[in-house]
Each structure stands twice: as C-alpha cells, then as structure tokens.
Protein backbone atom coordinates (compact mmCIF):
# COMPACT_ATOMS: atom_id res chain seq x y z
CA UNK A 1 -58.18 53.73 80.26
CA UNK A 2 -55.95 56.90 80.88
CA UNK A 3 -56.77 59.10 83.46
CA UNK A 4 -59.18 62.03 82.21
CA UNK A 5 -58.17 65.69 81.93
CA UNK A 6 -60.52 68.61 82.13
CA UNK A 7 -60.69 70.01 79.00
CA UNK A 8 -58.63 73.41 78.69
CA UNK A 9 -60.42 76.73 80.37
CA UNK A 10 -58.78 79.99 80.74
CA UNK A 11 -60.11 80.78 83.85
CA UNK A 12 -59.05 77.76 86.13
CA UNK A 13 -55.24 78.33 84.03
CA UNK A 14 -55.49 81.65 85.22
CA UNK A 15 -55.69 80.67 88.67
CA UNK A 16 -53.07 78.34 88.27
CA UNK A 17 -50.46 80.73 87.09
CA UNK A 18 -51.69 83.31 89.76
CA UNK A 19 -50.83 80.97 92.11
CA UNK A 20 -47.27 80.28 91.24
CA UNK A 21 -46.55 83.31 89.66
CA UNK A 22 -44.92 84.97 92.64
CA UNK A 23 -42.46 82.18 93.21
CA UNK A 24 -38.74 82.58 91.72
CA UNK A 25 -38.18 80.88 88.76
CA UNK A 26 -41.90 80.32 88.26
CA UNK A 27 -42.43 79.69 84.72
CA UNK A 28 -41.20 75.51 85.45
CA UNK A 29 -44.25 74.96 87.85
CA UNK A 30 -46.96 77.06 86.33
CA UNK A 31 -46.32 75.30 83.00
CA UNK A 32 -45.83 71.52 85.48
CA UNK A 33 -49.02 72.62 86.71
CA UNK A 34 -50.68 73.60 83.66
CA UNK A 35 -49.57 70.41 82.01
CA UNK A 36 -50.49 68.13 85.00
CA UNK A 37 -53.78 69.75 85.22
CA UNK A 38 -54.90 69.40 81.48
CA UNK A 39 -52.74 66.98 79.81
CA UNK A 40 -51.22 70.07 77.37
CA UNK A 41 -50.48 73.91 77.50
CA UNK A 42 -52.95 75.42 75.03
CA UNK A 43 -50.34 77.55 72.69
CA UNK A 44 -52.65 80.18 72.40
CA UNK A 45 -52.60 80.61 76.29
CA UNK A 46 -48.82 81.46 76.14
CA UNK A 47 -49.42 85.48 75.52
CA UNK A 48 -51.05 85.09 79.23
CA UNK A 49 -48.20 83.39 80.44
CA UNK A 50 -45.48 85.24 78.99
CA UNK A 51 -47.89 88.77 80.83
CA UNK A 52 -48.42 87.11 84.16
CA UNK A 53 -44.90 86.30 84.76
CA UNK A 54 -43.25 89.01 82.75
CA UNK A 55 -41.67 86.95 80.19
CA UNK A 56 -41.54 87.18 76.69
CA UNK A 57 -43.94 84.91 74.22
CA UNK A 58 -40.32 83.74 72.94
CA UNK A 59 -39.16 82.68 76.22
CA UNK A 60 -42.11 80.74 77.16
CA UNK A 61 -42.91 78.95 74.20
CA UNK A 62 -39.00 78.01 73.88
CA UNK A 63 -39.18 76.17 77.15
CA UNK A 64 -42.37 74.46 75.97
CA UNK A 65 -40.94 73.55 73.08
CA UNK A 66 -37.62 72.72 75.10
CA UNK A 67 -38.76 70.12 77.20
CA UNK A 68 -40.17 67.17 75.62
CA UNK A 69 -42.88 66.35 78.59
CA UNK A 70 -44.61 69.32 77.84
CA UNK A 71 -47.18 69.23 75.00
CA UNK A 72 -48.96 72.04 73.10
CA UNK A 73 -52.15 69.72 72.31
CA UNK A 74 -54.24 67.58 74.19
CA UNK A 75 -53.21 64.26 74.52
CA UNK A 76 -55.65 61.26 72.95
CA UNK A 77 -56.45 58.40 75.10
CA UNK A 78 -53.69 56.24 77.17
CA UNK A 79 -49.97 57.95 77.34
CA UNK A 80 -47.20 55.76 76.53
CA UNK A 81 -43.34 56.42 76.60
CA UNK A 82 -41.01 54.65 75.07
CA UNK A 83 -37.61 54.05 75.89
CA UNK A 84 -35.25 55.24 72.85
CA UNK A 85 -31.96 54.75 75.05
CA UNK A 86 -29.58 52.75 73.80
CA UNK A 87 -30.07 49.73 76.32
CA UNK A 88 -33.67 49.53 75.24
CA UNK A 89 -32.92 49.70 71.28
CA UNK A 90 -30.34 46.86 72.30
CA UNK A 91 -33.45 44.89 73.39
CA UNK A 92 -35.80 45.39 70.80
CA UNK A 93 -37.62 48.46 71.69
CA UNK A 94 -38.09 49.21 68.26
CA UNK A 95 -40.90 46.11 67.64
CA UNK A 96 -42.59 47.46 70.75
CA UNK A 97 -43.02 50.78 69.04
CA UNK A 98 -44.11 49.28 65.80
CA UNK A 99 -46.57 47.12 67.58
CA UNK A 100 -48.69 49.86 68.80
CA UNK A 101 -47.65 52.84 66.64
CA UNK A 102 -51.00 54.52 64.76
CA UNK A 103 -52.84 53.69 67.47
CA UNK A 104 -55.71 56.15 67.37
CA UNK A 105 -56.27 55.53 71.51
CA UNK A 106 -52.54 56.05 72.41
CA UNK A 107 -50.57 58.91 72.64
CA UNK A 108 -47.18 57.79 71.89
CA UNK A 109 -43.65 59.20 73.68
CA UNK A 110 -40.40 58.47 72.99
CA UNK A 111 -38.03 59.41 75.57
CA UNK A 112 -34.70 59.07 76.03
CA UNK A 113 -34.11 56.98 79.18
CA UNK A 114 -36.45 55.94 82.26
CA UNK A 115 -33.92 54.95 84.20
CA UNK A 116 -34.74 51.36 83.94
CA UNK A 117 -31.54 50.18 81.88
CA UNK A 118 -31.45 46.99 83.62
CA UNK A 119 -34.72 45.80 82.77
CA UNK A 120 -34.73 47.27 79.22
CA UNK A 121 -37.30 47.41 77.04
CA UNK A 122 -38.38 50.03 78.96
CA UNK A 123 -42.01 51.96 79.10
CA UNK A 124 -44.07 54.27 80.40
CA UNK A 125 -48.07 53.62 80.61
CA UNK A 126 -49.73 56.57 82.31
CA UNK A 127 -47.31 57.16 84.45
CA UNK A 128 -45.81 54.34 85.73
CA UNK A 129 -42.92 52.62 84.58
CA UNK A 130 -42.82 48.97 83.56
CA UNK A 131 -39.63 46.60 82.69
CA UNK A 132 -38.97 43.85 80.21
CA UNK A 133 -42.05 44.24 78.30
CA UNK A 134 -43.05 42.50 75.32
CA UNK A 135 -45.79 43.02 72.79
CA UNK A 136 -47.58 40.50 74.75
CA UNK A 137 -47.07 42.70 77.80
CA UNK A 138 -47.96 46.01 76.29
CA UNK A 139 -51.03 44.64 74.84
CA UNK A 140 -51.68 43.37 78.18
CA UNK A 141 -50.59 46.79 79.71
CA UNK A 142 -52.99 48.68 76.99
CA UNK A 143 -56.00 46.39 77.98
C-alpha cells in the first residue's frame, strides 16, 4: 500500500510554515512541505498561509491551483500518475488508464511527461517511476 499521511492538523502546519516562512520566495516550500507532509493543502488553511507569509488568499490558492502536484484534498489510497505525453498516448497509455480508472484505492494523476519518453507507457506509483508497463504490470505494480 501507499505510504500513510498524518491526517491534516493546524498546529504541526503551523510549524511548518513558521519554519519556511522567512525564506525568499517561501510560499513554493511551505506549500512542498505542506503537501509532502499530508498528502494535500487543506483549502481552508490557505487564510493562514496567505497571513504568515503576507500574501493574499488569491495568490496562494492560484499557485495551488497552478501547479498540478499540489492537491486541495487528501489523497485515497496508492498515488498513480499517468503519462498523458504524446509518446505515451502513442503507446497505449490510454488502456492503462481505463484499466484502473474508478478505482476506489487509487488516486489517479495524469501528468504531462515523466521524462521517460523512451520507455513510454510511462507511470508513476508512489513515487517512483516505472517504464513500459502494461495492465499486467500495473496490476502487478498495484498489488
């Protein structure tokens, strides 16, 4: 199974933000560490944010929103990306992504290039990348 986050407390994301908050162009690592921490930024946090590092709500929830890694609810079970690049789709990424989609166990990605063109299809299974996968593989991946 997928690595377990804690589930979301103010306090400990306080602590987090106080401790990056001071850095230039801190709002990238408190919301890295936020995310890497508990698997999601709790939207409601983002007032606290926005106050510690004197942003506003706007900007903060724009680069959430922004930047597809980042999610704004906690993630269910295993994480998997999927390669959407074209080198992927050329290799049948699309039945991958059928095979497992409505999973209730899997939170499921797409993103738009792993940098593994030359073994595409291409995915992402709690962090680490895998090449040339199947269904087959993916089940085997999943299991």
């Amino acid at each position: 199974m997928g690595t377990e986050k804690p589930v979301w407390n103010n306090e400990t994301a306080r602590k987090i933000v106080k401790e990056k908050a001071a850095l230039p162009g801190a709002l990238l690592p408190v919301l890295h560490d936020l995310q890497t921490h508990f698997g999601y930024i709790r939207p409601n946090f983002v007032p606290e944010i926005a106050k510690a590092l004197n942003l506003s709500r706007a900007d903060v929830h724009g680069v959430i929103s922004f930047y597809h890694d980042f999610r704004d609810k906690a993630p269910t079970g295993r994480i998997v990306k999927i390669c959407r690049a074209e080198a992927c789709q050329s290799m049948g990424v699309d039945r991958l992504e059928d095979h497992i989609k409505g999973e209730s166990s899997i939170t499921l990605e797409p993103v738009y290039c792993l940098g593994n063109c030359a073994c595409a299809p291409a995915v992402m299974v709690d962090g680490k990348t895998y090449g040339r996968v199947t269904s087959e593989r993916l089940e085997e991946l999943l299991s």
